[in-house]
C-alpha atoms as a PDB file:
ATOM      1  CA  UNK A   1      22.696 -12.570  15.176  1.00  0.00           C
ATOM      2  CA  UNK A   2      21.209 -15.929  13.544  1.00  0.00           C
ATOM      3  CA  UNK A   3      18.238 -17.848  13.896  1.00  0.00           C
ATOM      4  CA  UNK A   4      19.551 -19.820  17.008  1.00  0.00           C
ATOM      5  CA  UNK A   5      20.068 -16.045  19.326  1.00  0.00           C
ATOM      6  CA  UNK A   6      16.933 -14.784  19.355  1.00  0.00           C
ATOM      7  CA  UNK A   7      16.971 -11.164  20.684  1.00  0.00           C
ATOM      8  CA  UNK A   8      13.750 -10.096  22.376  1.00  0.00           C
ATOM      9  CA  UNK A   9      12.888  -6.063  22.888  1.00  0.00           C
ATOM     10  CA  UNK A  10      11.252  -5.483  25.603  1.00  0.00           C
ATOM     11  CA  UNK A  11       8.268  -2.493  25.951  1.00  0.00           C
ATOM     12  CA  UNK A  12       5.332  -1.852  28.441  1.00  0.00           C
ATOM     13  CA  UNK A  13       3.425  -4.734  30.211  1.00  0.00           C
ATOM     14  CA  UNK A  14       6.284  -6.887  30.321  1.00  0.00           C
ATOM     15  CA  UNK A  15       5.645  -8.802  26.953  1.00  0.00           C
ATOM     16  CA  UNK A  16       8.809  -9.681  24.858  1.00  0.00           C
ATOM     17  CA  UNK A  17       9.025  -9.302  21.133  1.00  0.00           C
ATOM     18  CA  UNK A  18      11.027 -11.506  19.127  1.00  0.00           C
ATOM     19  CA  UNK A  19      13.380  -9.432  16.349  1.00  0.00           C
ATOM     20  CA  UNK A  20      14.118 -10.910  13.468  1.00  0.00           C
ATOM     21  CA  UNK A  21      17.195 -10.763  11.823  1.00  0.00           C
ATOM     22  CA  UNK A  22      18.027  -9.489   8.827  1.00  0.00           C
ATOM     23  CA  UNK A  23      19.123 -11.750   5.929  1.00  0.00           C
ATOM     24  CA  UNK A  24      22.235 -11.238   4.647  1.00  0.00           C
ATOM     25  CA  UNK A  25      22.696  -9.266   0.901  1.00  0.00           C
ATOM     26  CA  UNK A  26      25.791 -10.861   0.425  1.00  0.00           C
ATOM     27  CA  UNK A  27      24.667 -14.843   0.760  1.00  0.00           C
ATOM     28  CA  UNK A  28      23.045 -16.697  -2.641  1.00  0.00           C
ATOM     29  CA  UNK A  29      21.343 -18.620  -0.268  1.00  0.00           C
ATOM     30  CA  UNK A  30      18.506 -18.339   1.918  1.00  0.00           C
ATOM     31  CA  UNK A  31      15.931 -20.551   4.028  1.00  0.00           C
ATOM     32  CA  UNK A  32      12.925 -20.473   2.009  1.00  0.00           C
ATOM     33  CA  UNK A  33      10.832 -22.180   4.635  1.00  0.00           C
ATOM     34  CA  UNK A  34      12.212 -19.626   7.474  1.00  0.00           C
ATOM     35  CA  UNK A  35      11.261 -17.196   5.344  1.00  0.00           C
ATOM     36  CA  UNK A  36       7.440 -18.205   4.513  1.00  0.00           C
ATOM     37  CA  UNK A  37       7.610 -19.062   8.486  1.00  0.00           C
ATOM     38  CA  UNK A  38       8.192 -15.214   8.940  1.00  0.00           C
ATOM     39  CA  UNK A  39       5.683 -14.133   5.916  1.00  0.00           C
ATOM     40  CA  UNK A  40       3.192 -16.088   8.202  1.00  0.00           C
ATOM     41  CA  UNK A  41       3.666 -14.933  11.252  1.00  0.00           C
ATOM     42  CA  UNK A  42       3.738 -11.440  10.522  1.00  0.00           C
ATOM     43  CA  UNK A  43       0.087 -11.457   8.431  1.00  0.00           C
ATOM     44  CA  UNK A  44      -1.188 -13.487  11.321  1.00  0.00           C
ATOM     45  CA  UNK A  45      -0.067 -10.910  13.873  1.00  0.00           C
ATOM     46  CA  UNK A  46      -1.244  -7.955  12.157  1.00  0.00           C
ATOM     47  CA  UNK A  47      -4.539  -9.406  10.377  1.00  0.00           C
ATOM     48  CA  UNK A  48      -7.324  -7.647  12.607  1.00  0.00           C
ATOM     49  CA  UNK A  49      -6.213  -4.463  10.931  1.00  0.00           C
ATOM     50  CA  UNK A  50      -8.345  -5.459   7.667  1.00  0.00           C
ATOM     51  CA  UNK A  51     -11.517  -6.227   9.726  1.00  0.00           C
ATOM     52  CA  UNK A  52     -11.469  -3.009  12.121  1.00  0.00           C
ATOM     53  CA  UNK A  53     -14.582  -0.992  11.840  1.00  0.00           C
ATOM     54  CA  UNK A  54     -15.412   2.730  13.241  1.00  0.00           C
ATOM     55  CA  UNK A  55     -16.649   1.690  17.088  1.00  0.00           C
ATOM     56  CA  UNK A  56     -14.246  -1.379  17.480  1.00  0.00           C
ATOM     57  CA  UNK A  57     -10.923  -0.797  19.750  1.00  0.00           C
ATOM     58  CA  UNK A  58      -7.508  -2.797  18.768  1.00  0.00           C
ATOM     59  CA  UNK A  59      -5.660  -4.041  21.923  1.00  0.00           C
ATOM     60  CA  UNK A  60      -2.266  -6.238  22.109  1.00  0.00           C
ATOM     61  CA  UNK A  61      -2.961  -9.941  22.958  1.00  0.00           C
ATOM     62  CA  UNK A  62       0.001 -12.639  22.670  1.00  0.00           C
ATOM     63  CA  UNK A  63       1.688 -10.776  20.581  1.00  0.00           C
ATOM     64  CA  UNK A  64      -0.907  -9.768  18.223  1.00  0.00           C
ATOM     65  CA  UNK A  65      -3.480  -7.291  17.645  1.00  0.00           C
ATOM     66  CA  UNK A  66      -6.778  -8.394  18.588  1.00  0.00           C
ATOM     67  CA  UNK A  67     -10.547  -6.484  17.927  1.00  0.00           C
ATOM     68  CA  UNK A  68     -12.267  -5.688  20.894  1.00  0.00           C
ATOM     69  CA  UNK A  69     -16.180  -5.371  19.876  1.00  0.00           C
ATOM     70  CA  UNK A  70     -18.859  -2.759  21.419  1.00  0.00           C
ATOM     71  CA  UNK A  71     -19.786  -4.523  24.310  1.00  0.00           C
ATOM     72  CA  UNK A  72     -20.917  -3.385  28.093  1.00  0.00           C
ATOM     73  CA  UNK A  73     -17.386  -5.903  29.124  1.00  0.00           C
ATOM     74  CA  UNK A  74     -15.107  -4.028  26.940  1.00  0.00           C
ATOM     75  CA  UNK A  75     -13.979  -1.581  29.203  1.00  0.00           C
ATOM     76  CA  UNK A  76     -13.648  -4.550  32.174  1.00  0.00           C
ATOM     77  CA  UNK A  77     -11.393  -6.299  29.681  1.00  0.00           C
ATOM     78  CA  UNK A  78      -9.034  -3.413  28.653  1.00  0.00           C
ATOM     79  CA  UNK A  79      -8.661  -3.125  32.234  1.00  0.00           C
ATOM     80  CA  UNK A  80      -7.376  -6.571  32.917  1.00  0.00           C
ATOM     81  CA  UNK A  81      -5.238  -7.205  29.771  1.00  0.00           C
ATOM     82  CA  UNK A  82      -3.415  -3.236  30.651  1.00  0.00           C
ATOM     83  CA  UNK A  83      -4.442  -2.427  27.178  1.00  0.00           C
ATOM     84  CA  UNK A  84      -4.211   1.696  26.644  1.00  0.00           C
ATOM     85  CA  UNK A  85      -2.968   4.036  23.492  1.00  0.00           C
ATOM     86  CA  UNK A  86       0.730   4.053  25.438  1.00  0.00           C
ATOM     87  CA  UNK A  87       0.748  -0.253  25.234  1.00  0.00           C
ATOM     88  CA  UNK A  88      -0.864  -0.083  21.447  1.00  0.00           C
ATOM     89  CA  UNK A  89       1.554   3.058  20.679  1.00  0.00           C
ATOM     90  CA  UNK A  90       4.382   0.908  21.933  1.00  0.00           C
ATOM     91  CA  UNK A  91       3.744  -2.298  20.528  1.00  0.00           C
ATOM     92  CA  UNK A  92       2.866  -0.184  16.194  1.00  0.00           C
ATOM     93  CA  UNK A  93       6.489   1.340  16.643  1.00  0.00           C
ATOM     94  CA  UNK A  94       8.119  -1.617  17.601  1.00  0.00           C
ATOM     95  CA  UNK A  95       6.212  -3.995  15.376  1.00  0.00           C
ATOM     96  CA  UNK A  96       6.822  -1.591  12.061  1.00  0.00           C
ATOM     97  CA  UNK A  97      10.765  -1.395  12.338  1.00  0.00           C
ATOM     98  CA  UNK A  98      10.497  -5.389  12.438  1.00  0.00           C
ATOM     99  CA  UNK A  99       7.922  -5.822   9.307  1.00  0.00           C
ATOM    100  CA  UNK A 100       9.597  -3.315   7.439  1.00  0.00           C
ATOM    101  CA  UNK A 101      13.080  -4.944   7.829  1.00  0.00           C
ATOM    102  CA  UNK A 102      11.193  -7.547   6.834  1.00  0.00           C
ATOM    103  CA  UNK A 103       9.747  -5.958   3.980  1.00  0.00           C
ATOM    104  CA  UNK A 104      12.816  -4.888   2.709  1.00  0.00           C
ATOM    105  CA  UNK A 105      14.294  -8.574   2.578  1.00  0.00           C
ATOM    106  CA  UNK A 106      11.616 -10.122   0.915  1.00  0.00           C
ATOM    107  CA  UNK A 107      11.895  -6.983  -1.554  1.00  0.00           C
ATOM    108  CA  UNK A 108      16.010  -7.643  -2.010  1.00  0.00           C
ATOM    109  CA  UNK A 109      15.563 -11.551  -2.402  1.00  0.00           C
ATOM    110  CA  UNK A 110      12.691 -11.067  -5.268  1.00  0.00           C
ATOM    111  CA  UNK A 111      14.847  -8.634  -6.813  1.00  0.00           C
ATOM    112  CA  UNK A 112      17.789 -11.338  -6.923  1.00  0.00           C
ATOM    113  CA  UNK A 113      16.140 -14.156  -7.419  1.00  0.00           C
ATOM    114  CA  UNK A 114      13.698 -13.365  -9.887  1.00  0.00           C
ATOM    115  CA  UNK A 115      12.656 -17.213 -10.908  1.00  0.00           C
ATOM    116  CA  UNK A 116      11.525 -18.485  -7.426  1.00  0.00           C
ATOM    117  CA  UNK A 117       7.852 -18.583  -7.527  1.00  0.00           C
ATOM    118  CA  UNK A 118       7.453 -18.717  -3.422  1.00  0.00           C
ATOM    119  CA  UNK A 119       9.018 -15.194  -3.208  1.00  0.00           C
ATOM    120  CA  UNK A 120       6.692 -13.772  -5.602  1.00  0.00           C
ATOM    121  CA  UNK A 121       3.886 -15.624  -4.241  1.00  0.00           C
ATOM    122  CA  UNK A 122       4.824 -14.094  -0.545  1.00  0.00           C
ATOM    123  CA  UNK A 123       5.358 -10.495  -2.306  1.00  0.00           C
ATOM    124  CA  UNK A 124       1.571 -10.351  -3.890  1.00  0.00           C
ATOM    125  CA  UNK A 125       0.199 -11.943   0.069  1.00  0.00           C
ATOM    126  CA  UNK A 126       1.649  -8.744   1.432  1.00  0.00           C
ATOM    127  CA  UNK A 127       1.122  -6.655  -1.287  1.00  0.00           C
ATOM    128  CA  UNK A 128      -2.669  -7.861  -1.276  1.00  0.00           C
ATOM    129  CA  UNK A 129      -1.992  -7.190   3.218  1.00  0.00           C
ATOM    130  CA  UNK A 130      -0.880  -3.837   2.433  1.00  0.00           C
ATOM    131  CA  UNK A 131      -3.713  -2.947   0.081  1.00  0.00           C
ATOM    132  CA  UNK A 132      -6.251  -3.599   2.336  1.00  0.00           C
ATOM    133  CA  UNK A 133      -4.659  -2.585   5.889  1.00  0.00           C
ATOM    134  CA  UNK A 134      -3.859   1.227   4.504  1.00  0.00           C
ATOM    135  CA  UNK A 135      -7.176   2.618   4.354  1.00  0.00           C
ATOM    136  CA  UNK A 136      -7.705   1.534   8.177  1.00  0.00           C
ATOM    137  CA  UNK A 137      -4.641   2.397   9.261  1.00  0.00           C
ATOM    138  CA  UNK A 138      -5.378   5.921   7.670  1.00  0.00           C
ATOM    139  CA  UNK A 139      -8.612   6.222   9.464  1.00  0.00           C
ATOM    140  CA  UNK A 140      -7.533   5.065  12.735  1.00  0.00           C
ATOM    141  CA  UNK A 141      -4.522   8.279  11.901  1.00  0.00           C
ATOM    142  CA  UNK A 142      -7.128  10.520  11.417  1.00  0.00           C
ATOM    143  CA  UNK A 143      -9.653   9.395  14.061  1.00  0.00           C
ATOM    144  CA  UNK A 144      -6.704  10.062  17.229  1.00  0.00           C
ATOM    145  CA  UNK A 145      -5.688  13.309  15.107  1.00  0.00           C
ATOM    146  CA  UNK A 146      -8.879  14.519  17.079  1.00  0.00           C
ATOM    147  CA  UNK A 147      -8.128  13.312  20.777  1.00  0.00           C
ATOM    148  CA  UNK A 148      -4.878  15.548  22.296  1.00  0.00           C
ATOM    149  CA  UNK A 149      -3.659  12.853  24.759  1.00  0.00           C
ATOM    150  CA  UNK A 150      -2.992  10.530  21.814  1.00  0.00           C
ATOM    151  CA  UNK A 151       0.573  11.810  20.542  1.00  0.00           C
ATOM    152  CA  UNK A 152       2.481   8.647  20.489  1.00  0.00           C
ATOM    153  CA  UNK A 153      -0.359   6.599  19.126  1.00  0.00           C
ATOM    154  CA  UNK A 154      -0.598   8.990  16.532  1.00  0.00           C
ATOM    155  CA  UNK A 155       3.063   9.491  15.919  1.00  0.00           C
ATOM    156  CA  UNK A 156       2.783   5.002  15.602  1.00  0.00           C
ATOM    157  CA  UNK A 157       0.304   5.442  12.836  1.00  0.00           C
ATOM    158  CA  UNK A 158       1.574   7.926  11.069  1.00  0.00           C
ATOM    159  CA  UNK A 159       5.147   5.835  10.544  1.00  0.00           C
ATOM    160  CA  UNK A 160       2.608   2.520   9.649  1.00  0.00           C
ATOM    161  CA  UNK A 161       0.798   4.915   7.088  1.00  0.00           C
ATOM    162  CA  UNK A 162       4.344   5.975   5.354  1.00  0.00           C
ATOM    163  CA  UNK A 163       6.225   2.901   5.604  1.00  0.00           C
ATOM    164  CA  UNK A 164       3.515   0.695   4.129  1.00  0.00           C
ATOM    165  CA  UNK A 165       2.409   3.602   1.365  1.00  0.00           C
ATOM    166  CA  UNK A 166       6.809   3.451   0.422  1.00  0.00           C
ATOM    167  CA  UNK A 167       5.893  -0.484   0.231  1.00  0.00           C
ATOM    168  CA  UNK A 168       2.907  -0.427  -1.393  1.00  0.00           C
ATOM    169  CA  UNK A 169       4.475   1.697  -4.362  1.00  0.00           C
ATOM    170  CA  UNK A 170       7.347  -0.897  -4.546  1.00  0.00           C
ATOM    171  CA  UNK A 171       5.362  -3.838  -4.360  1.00  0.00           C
ATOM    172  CA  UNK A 172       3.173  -2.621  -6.996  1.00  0.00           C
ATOM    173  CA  UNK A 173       5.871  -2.200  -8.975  1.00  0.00           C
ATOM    174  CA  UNK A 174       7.716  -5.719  -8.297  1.00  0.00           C
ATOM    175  CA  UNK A 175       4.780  -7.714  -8.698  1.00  0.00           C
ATOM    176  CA  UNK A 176       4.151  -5.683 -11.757  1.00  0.00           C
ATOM    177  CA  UNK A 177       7.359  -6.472 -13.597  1.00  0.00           C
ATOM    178  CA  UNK A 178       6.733 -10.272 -13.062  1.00  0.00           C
ATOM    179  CA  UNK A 179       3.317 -10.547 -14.799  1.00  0.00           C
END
């Protein structure tokens, strides 16, 4: 697959999910711009998770995650927009095989090309996402532990909490080596 076939996955409500292919180990070269492009759109679609308090609710709106507030409308809304655990569930498992594939390119290109400043400067963004999105992911975890008809949601943050605590260690430790 290249950049021109995009394949789209498909989950509940209808709403199609680029996938992103993965760059090739084997080629010197690489699309820095595609790349930062990527970097981007990934900490745009998942930045809500750094402002989520106790009494907010996360829903899935064009493609990203959006904060719905305490309000008297809130319900009305998650009504309209389909939002439930099953759609949020859906969207965390789908969207953490894509950022970690991710991940693990940006990881493999920093490795190799040690001297290219935008890498490392994309490696300590989501390094610095990572840092701050673990602690809420954690407590969202443990809040649904509580609720029995929450399985899938929970199984979704549990594989967010792992995957990002296996980055966080290696990010620490390739920004590290570049200081």
């Amino acid at each position: 697959m290249n950049a021109d076939n995009l394949e789209y996955i498909f989950y509940t409500n209808d709403i199609q999910l680029p996938s992103y292919d993965s760059i090739k180990e084997n080629n010197d070269e690489f699309d820095i711009e595609d790349l930062q492009k990527k970097s981007d759109t990934f900490l745009k679609q998942f930045e809500q998770l750094i402002h989520l308090n106790e009494s907010d609710k996360l829903c899935v709106i064009d493609n990203s995650l959006v904060i719905q507030k305490f309000s008297p409308w809130r319900y009305f809304v998650r009504k309209y927009y389909h939002q439930n655990r099953t759609t949020l569930a859906n969207y965390l498992a789908t969207q953490i095989n894509l950022y970690s594939n991710f991940l693990d390119n940006l990881k493999g290109l920093s490795i190799k090309h040690t001297s290219e400043k935008t890498l490392y400067n994309m490696s300590v963004k989501h390094y610095d996402f990572i840092q701050l999105a673990l602690p809420k992911i954690v407590s969202l975890r443990n809040k649904y532990n509580l609720k029995n008809d929450a399985l899938n949601l929970r199984k979704s943050l549990e594989m967010w909490s792992l995957k990002l605590t296996k980055f966080k260690r290696i990010y620490i430790e390739l920004i590290s080596n570049k200081r």
